[in-house]
Protein backbone atom coordinates (compact mmCIF):
# COMPACT_ATOMS: atom_id res chain seq x y z
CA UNK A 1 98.06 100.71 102.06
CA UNK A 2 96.45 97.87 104.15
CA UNK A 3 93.51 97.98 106.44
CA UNK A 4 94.82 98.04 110.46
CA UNK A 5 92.47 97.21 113.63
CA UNK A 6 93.72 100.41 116.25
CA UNK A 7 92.55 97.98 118.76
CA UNK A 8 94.15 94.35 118.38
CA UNK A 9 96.60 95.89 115.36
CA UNK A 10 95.44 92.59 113.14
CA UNK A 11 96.22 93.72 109.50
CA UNK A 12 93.67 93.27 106.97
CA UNK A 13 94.13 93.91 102.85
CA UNK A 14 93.19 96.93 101.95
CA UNK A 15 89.50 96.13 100.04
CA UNK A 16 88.67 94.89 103.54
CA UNK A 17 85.89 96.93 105.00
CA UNK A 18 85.10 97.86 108.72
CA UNK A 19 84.94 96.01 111.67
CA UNK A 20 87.73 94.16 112.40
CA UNK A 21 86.92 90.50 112.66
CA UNK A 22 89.05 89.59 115.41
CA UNK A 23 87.80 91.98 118.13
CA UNK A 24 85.23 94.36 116.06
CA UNK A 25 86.80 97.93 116.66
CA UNK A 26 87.17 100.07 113.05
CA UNK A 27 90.01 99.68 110.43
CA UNK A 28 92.41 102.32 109.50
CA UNK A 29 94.68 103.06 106.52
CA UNK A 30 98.24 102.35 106.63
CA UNK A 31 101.34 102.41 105.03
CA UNK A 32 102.35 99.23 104.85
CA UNK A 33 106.12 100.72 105.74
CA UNK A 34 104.39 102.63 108.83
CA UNK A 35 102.56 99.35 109.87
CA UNK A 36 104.92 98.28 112.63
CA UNK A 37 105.72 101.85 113.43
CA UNK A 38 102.73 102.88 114.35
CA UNK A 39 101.86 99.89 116.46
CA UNK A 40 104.58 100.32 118.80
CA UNK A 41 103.96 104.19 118.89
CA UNK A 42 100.48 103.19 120.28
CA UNK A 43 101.29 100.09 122.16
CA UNK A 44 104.05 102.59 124.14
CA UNK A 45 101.17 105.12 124.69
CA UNK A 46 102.17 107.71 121.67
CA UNK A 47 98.50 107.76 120.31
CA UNK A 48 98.29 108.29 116.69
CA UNK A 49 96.37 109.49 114.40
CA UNK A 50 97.28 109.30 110.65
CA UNK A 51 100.85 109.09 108.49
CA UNK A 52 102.11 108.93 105.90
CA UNK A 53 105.70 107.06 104.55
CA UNK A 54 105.97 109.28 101.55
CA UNK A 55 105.34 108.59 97.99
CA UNK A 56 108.08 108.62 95.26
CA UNK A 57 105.02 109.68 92.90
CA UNK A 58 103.66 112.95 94.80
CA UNK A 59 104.83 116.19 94.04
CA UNK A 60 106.49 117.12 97.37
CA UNK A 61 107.14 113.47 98.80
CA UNK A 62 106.72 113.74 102.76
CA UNK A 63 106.58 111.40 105.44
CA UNK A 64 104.85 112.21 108.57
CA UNK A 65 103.01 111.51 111.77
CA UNK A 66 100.65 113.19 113.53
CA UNK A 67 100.14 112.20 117.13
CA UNK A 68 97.17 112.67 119.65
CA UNK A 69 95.93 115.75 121.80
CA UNK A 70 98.58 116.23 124.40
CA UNK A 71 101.33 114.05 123.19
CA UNK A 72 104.72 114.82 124.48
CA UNK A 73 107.77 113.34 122.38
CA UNK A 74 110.85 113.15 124.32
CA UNK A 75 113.28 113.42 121.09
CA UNK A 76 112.66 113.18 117.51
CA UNK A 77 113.59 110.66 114.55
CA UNK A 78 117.22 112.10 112.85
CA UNK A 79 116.16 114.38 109.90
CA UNK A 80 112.78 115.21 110.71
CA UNK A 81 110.92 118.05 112.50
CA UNK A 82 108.05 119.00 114.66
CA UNK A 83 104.93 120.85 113.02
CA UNK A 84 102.27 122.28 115.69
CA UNK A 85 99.00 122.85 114.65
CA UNK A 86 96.06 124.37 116.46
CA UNK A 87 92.65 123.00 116.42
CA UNK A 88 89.69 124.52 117.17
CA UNK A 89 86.86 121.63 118.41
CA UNK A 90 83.87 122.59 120.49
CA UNK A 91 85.75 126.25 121.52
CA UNK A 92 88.27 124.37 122.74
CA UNK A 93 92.10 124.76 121.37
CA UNK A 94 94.01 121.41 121.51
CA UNK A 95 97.80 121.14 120.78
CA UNK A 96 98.39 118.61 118.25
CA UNK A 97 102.29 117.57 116.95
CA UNK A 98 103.36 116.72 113.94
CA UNK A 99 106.99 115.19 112.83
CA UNK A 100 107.87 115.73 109.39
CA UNK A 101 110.25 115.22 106.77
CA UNK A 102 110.18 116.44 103.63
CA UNK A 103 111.71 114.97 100.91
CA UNK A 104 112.52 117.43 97.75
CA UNK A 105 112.20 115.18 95.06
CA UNK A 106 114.25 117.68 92.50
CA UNK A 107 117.37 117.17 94.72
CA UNK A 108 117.28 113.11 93.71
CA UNK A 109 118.85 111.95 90.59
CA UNK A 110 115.98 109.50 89.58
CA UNK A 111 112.97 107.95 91.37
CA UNK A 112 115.42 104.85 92.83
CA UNK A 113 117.35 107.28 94.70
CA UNK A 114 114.16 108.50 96.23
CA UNK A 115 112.69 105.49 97.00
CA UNK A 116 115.89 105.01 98.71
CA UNK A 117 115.87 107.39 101.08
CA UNK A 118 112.00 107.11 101.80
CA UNK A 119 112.92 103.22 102.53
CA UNK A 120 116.03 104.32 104.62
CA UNK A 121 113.32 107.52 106.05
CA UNK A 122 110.91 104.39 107.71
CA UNK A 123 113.92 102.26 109.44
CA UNK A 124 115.14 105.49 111.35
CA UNK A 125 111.08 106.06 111.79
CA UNK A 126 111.07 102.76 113.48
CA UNK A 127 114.20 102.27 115.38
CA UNK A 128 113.64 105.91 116.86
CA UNK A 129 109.93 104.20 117.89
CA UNK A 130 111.90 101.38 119.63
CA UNK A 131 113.94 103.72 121.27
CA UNK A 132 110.86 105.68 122.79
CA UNK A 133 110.15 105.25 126.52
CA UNK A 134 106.57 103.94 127.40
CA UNK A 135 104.20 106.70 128.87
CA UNK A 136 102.58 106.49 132.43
């Protein structure tokens, strides 16, 4: 995971505390395999606000992002699926959306084949991202 400036997107290691030196906004943790992915999500107006690649060492590997109040997603990446939660803040109930994909790590033969597909998981994550139309 690396440290990421949601304002200029300069990438910082991850022992690197808050601000950012370039501009001075707060750091973020990344994925480095989400890193790119999330910057054009934002840059094209898709506000984000965390993910996750997936891990070959967690239990249930996922990977997932979780986009802003109000975010409409014209399609999705292949394989994954929308998750809609409810929050409650100040009375008021905001629509937040999810896209998920789990990845059952008892249906892999070993941990390379799951690394695999999580690798394989983040290029259709990011050429779905390039594909995305830029909000008004």
């Amino acid at each position: 995971m690396k440290k990421v400036c949601m304002n200029c997107f300069k990438v910082y290691a991850s022992t690197r505390k808050i601000p950012c030196g370039n501009c001075g906004s707060n750091l973020v943790g990344i994925d480095e395999l989400y890193i790119v992915i999330v910057k054009i999500l934002n840059q094209k107006g898709y506000t984000t606000t965390y993910c996750c690649s997936g891990h070959i060492y967690e239990k249930l590997p996922q990977s997932y992002i979780l986009f802003g109040e109000g975010i409409k997603l014209p399609s999705l990446p292949q394989g994954y699926v929308t998750v809609y939660e409810a929050h409650t803040i100040s009375e008021l109930f905001k629509d937040i959306i999810e896209i998920r994909r789990d990845f059952y790590s008892n249906s892999y033969e070993n941990e390379v084949e799951l690394q695999k597909d999580i690798l394989k998981s983040a290029i259709v994550v990011l050429e779905w991202a390039e594909s995305l139309p830029i909000l008004k």
